[in-house]
Protein backbone atom coordinates (compact mmCIF):
# COMPACT_ATOMS: atom_id res chain seq x y z
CA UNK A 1 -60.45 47.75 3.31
CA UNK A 2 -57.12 46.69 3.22
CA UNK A 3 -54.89 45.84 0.02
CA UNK A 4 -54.20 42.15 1.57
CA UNK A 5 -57.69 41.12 1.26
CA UNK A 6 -59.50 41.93 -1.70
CA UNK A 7 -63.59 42.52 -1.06
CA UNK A 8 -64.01 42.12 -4.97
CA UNK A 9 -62.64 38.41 -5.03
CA UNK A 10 -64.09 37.45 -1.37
CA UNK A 11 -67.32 38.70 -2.63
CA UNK A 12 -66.97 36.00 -6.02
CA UNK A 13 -65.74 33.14 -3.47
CA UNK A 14 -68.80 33.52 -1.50
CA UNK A 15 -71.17 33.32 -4.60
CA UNK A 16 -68.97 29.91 -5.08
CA UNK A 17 -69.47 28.48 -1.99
CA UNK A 18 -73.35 29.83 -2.14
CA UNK A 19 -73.51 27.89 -5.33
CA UNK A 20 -73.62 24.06 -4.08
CA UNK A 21 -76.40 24.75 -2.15
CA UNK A 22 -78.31 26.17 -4.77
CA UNK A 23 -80.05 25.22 -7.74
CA UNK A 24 -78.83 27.69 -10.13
CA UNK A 25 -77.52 27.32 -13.51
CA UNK A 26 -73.60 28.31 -14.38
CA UNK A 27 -74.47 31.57 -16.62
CA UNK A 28 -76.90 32.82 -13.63
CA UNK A 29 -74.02 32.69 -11.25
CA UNK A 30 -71.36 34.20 -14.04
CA UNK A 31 -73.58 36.90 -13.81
CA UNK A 32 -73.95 37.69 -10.19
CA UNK A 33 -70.03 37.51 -10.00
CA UNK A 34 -70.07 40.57 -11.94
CA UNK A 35 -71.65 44.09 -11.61
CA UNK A 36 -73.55 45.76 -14.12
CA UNK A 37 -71.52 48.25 -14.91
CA UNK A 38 -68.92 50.71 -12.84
CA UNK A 39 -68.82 54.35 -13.55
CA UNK A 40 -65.50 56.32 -12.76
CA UNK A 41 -64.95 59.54 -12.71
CA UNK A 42 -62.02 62.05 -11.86
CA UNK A 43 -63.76 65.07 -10.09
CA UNK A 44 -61.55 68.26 -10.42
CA UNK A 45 -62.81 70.76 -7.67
CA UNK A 46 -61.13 73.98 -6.75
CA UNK A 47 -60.27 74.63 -2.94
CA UNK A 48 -60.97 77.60 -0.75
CA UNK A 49 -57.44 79.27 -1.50
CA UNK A 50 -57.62 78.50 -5.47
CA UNK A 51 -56.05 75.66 -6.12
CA UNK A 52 -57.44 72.42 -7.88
CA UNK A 53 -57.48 69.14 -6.87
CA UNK A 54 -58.91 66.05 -8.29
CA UNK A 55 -60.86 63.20 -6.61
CA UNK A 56 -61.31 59.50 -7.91
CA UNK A 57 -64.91 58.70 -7.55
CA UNK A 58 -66.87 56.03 -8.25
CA UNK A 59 -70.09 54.42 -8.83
CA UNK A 60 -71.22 50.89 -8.80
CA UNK A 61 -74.78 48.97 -10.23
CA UNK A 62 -74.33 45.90 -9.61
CA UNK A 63 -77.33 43.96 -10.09
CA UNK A 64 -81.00 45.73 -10.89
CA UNK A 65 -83.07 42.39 -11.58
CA UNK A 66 -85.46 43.16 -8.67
CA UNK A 67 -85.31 46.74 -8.75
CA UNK A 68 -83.41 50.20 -8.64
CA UNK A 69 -79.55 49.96 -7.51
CA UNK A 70 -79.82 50.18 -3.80
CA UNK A 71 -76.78 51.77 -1.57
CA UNK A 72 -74.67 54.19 0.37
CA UNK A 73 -72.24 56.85 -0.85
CA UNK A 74 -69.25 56.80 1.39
CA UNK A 75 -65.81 59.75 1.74
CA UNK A 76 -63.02 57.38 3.13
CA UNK A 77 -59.58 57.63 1.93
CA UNK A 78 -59.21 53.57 1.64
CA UNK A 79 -62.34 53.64 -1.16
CA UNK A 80 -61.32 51.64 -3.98
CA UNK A 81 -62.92 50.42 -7.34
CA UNK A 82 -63.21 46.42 -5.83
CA UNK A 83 -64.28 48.14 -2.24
CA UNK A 84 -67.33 49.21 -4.05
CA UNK A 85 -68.35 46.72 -6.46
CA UNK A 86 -67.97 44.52 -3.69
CA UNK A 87 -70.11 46.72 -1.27
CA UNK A 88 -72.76 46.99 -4.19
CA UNK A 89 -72.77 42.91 -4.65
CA UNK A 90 -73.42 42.96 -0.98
CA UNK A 91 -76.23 45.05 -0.96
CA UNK A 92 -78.04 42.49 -3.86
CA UNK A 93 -78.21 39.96 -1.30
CA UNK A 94 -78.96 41.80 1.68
CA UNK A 95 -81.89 43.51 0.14
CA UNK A 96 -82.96 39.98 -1.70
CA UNK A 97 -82.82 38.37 2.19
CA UNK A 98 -85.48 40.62 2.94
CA UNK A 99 -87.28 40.28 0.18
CA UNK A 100 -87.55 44.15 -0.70
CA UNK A 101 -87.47 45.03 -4.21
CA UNK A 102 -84.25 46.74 -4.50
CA UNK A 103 -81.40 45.95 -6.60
CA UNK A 104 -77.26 47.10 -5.17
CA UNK A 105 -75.30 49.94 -5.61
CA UNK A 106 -72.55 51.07 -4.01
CA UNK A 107 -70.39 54.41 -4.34
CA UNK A 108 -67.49 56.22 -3.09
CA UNK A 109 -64.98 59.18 -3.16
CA UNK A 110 -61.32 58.76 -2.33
CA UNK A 111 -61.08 61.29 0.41
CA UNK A 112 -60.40 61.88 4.18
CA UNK A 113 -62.97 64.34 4.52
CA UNK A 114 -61.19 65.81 7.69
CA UNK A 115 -58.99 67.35 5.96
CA UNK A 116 -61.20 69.62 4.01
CA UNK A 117 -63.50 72.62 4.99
CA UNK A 118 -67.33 72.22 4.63
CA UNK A 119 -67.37 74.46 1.47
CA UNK A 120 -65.01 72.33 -0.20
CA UNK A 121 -66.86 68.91 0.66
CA UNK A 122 -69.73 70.69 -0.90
CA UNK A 123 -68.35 71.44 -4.23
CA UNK A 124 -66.72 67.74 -4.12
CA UNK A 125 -69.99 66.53 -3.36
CA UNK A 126 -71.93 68.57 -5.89
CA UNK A 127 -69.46 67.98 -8.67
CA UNK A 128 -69.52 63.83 -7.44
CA UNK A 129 -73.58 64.51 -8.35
CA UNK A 130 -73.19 65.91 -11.43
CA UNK A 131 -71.30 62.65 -12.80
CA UNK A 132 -73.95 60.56 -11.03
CA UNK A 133 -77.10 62.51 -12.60
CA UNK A 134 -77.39 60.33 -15.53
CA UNK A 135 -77.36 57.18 -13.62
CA UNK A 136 -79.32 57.99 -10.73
CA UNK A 137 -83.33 58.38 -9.92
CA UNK A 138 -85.83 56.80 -8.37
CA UNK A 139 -86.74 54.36 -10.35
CA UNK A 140 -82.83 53.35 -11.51
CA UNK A 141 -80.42 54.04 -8.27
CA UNK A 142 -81.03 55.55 -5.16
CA UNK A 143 -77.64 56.41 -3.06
CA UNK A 144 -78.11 56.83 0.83
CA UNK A 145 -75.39 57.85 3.60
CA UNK A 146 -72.36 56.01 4.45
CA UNK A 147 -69.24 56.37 5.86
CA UNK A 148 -68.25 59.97 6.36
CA UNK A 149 -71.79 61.03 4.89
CA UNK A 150 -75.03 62.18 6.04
CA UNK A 151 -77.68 64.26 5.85
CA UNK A 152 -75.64 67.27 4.65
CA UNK A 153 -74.66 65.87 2.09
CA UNK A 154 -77.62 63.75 0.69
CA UNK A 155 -79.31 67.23 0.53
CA UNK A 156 -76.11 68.37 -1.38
CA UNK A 157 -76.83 65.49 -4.25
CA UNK A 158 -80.45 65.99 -4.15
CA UNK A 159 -80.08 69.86 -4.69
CA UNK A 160 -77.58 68.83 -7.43
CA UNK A 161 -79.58 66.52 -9.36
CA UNK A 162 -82.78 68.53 -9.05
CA UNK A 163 -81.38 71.64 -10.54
CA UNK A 164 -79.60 70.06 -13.42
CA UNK A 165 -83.03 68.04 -14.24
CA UNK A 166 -85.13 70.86 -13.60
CA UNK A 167 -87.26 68.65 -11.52
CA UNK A 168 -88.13 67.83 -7.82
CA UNK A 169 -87.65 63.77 -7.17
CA UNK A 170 -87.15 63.62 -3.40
CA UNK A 171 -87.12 60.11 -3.76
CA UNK A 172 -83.69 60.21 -5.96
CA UNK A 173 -81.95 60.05 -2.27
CA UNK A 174 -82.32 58.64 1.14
CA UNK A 175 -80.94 59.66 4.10
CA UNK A 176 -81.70 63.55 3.32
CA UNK A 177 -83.43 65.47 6.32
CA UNK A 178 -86.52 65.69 7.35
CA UNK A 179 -87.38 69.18 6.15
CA UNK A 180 -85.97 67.63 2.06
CA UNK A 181 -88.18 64.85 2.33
CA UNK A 182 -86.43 62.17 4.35
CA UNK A 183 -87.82 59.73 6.44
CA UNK A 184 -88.97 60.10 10.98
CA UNK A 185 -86.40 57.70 12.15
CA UNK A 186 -83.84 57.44 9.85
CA UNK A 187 -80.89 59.03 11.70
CA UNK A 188 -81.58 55.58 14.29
CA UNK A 189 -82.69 52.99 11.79
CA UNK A 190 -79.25 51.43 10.78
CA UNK A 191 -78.46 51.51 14.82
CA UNK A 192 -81.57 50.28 15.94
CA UNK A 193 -81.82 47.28 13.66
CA UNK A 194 -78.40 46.02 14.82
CA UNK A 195 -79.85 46.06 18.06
CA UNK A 196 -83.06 44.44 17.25
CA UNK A 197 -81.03 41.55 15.35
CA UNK A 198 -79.05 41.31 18.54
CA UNK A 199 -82.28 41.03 20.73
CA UNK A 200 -83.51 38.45 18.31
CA UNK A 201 -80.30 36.40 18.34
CA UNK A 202 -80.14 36.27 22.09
CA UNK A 203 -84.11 35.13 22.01
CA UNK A 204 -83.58 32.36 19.33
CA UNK A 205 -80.57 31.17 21.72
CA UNK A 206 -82.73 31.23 24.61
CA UNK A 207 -81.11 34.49 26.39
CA UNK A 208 -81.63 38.14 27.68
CA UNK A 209 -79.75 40.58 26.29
CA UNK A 210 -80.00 42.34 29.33
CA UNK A 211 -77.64 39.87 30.62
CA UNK A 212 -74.89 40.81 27.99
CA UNK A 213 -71.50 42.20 28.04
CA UNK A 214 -71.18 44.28 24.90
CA UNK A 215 -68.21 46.13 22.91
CA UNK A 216 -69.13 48.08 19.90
CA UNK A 217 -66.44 48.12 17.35
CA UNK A 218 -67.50 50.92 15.20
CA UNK A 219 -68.59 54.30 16.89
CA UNK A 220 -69.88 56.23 14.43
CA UNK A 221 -73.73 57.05 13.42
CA UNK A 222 -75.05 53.16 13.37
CA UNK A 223 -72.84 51.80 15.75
CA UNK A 224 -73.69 55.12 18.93
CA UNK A 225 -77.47 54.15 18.35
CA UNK A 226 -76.73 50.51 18.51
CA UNK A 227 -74.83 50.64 21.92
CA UNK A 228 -77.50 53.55 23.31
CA UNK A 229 -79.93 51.23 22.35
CA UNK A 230 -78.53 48.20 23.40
CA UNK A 231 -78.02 49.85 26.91
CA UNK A 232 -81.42 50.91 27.70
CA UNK A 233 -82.22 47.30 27.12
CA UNK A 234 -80.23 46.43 30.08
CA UNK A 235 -76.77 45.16 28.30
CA UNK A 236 -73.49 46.08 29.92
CA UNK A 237 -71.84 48.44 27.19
CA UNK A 238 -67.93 48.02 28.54
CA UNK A 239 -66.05 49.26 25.25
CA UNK A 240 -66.49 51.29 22.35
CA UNK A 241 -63.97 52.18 19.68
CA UNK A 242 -63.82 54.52 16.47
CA UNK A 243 -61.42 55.22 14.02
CA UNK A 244 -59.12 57.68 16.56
CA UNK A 245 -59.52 54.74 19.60
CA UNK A 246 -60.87 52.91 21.63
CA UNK A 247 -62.81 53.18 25.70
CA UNK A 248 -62.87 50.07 27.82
């Protein structure tokens, strides 16, 4: 996100403006301005020629009233400490919306993970673990993919935290692969939702979506299932951009 616009302070202005039309008491809003705690860590990883580097890294819990912290882990050069407690505040009220009993989490290394070889993003990854082991499990906080992440390195954390504990808790991660203990259908199921909200919202307004012109801002692993998915439901798909450009 960029510098100009803060996600920490447009996340507290929301809860604000949330707040006349609901009957909740000052301290009860105080509170949900405000994560639970933050962890931060400075991971220092040796590279493939033997040099060290260090990574900022972060964790936020931001809320855990109605259950464990909920959220993704993302690799993105713009991740900041705001970015995620934002993200994490987020993910409270998304999960509350539909009523699951999750709490939100968000977390987050500074990296472009381009720039890296796949050994290297799995010591960063594995070290990033190692600072999250005494937060996470899966009854406190359960990361998941995000941007730049997947199932390689879910598996990595898992792997990570079930060595140091001595234990095997599948369920301390989602998003791993199949063959770890993840879930038929989760590669599609951020995609495929976007696309059933869009279905819905073209219903409730009394349209097809097979009558739709569509661009998909976004090409990466939820936003590729959404417009494959929106196309075989008959929408016209013109555009589709990522981070390196953009089709028309």
């Amino acid at each position: 996100m960029s510098e100009e616009a803060n996600p920490f302070e447009s996340l507290q202005e929301q809860i604000d403006d949330a707040a006349a039309f609901l009957d909740a008491t000052p301290d009860v809003l105080e509170r949900l301005k405000h994560p639970e705690r933050v962890l931060e860590a400075n991971l220092t990883v040796e590279m493939d020629d033997g040099s060290v580097e260090v990574f900022k890294a972060f964790r936020s819990q931001y809320n855990g009233d109605r259950g464990p912290y909920k959220g993704g882990i993302r690799f993105h050069p713009g991740v900041t400490r705001d970015e995620v407690k934002a993200l994490s505040g987020w993910m409270v009220f998304k999960c509350a919306a539909v009523n699951i009993p999750y709490g939100g989490g968000k977390g987050g290394i500074v990296i472009n993970p381009v720039e890296y070889s796949a050994s290297e993003l799995e010591r960063i990854t594995r070290s990033y673990a190692t600072e999250l082991r005494p937060l996470v499990g899966e009854d406190r906080d359960i990361p998941a993919p995000d941007v730049n992440t997947g199932q390689r390195e879910m598996n990595w954390i898992k792997d990570t935290y079930e060595t140091l504990e001595n234990t095997t808790e599948p369920g301390v991660i989602t998003g791993k692969a199949i063959e770890s203990g993840g879930s038929e259908g989760r590669v599609e199921a951020t995609g495929r939702s976007v696309m059933l909200v869009a279905r819905e919202a073209f219903s409730y307004l009394g349209r097809d979506i097979a009558d739709a012109t569509v661009a998909v801002q976004g090409y990466g692993n939820a936003g590729s299932v959404a417009a494959r998915l929106i196309d075989d439901r008959g929408a016209d798909v013109v555009a589709v951009s990522d981070s390196s450009g953009a089709i028309h």
